[in-house]
N, C-alpha and C. Protein backbone atom coordinates (compact mmCIF):
# COMPACT_ATOMS: atom_id res chain seq x y z
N UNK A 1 0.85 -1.18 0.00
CA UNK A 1 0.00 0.00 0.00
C UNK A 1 0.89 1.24 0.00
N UNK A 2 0.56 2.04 -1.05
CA UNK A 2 1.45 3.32 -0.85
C UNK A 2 1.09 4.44 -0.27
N UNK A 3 1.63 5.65 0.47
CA UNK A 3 1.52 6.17 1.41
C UNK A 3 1.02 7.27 0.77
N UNK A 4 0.09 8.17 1.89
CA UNK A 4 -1.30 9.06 1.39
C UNK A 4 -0.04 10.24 0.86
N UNK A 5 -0.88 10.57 -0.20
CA UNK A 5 -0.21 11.77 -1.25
C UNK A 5 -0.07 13.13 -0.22
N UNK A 6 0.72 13.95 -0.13
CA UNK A 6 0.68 15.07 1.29
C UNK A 6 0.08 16.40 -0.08
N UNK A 7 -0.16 16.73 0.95
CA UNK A 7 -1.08 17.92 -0.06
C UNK A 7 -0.19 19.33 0.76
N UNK A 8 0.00 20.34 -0.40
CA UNK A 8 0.80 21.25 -0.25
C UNK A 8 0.28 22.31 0.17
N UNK A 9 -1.18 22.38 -0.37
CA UNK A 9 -1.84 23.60 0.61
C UNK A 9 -2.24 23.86 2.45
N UNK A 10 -1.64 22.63 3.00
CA UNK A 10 -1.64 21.62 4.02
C UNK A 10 -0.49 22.57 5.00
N UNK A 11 0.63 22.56 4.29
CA UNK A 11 1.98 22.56 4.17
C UNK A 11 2.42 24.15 4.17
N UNK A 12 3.11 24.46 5.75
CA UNK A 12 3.78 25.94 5.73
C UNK A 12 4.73 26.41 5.05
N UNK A 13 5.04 25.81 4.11
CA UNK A 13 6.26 26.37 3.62
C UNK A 13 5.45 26.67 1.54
N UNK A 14 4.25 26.14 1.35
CA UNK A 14 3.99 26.53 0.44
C UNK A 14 3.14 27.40 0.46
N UNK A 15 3.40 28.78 -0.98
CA UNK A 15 3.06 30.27 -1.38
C UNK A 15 2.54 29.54 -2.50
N UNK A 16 1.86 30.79 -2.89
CA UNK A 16 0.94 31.21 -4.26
C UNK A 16 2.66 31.79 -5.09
N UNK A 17 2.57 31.67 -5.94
CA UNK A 17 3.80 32.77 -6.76
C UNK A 17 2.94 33.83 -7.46
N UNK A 18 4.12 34.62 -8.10
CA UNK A 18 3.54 35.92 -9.13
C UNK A 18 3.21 35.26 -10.74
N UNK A 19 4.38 34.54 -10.57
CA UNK A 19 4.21 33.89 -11.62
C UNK A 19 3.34 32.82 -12.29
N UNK A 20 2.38 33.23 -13.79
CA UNK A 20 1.24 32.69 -13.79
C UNK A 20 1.75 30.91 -14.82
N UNK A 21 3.39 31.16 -15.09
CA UNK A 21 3.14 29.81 -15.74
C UNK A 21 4.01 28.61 -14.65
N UNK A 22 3.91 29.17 -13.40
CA UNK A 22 4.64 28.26 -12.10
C UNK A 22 3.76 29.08 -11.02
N UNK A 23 2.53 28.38 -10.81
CA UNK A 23 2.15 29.64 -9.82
C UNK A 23 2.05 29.06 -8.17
N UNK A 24 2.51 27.64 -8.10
CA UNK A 24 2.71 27.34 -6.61
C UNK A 24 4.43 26.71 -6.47
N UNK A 25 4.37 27.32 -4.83
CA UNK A 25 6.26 27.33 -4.97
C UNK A 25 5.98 26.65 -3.33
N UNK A 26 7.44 26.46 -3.24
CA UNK A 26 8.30 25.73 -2.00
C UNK A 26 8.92 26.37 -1.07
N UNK A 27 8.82 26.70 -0.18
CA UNK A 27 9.80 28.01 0.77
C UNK A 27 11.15 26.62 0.94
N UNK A 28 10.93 26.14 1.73
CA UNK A 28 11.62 25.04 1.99
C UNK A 28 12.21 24.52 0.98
N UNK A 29 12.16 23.85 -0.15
CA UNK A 29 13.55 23.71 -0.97
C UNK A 29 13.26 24.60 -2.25
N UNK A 30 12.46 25.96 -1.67
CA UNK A 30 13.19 26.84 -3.18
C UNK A 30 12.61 27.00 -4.20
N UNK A 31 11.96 26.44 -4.59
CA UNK A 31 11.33 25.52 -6.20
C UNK A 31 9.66 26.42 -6.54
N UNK A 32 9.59 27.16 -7.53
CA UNK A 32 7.86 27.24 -8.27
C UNK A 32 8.04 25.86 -9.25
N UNK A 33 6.59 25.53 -9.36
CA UNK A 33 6.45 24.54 -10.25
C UNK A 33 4.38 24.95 -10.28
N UNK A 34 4.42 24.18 -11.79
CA UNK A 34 3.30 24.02 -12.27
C UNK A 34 2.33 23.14 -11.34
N UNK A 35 2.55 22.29 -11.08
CA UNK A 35 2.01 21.11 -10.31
C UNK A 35 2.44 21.55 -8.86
N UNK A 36 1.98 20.40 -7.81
CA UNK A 36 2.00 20.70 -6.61
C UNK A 36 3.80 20.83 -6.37
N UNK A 37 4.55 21.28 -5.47
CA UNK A 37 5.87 21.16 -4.93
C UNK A 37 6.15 19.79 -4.71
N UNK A 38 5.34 19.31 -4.06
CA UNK A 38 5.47 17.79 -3.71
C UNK A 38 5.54 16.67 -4.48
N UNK A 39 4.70 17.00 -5.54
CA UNK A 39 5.37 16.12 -6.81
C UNK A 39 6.19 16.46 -7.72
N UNK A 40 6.32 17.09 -7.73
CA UNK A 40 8.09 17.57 -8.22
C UNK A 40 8.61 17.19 -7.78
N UNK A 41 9.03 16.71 -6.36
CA UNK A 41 10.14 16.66 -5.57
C UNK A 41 10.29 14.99 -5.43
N UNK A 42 9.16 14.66 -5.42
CA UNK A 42 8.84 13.12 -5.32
C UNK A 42 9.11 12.80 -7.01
N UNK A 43 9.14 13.31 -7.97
CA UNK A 43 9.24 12.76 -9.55
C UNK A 43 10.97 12.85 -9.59
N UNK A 44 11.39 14.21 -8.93
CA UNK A 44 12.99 14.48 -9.07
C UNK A 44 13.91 13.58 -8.42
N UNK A 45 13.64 13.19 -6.95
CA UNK A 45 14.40 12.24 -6.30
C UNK A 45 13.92 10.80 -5.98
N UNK A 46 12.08 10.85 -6.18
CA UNK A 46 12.11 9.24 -6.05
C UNK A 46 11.40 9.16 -4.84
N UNK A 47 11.65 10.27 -3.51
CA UNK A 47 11.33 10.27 -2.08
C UNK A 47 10.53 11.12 -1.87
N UNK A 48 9.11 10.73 -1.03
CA UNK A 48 8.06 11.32 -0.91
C UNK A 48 8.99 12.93 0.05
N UNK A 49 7.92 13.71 -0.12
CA UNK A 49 8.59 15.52 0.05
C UNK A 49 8.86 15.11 1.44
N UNK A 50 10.35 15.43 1.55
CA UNK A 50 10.97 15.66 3.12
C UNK A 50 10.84 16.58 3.74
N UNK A 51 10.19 17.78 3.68
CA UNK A 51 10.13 19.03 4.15
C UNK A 51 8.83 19.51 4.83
N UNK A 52 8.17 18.32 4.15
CA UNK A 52 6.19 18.79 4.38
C UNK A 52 6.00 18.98 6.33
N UNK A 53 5.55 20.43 6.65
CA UNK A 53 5.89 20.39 7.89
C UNK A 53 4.07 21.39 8.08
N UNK A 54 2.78 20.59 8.88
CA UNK A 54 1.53 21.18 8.98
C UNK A 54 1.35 22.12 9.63
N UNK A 55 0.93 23.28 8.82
CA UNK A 55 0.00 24.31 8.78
C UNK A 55 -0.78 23.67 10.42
N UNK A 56 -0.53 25.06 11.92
CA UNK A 56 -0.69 24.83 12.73
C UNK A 56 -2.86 24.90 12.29
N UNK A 57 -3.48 25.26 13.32
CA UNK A 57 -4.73 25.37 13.18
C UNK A 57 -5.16 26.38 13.51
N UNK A 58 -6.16 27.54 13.16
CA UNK A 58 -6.66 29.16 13.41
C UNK A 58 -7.85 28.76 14.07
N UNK A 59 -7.52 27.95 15.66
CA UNK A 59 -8.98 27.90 16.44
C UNK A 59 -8.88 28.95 17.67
């Protein structure tokens, strides 16, 4: 069984960008990409995103 996909809007270290043909980015390793950060990072090295760190809660 493979392990639940992490979702980046989840995730403190991911922004909106300015840029409309990469418009979500990575604080944590750096990176805009078209697609989520997390699959980029998981297509580039193979290893689910090492960085994914949760968005506390606004209660």
């Amino acid at each position: 069984m493979s392990p639940p996909k992490l979702n980046c809007f989840q995730c403190v270290y991911f922004y909106i960008t300015w840029d409309p043909h990469f418009p979500n980015g990575c604080r944590f390793f750096t990176i805009k990409a078209k697609n989520r950060p997390s699959y980029e990072v998981e297509k580039a090295s193979g290893l689910p995103c090492q960085g994914f760190k949760a968005k506390k809660d606004k209660k």
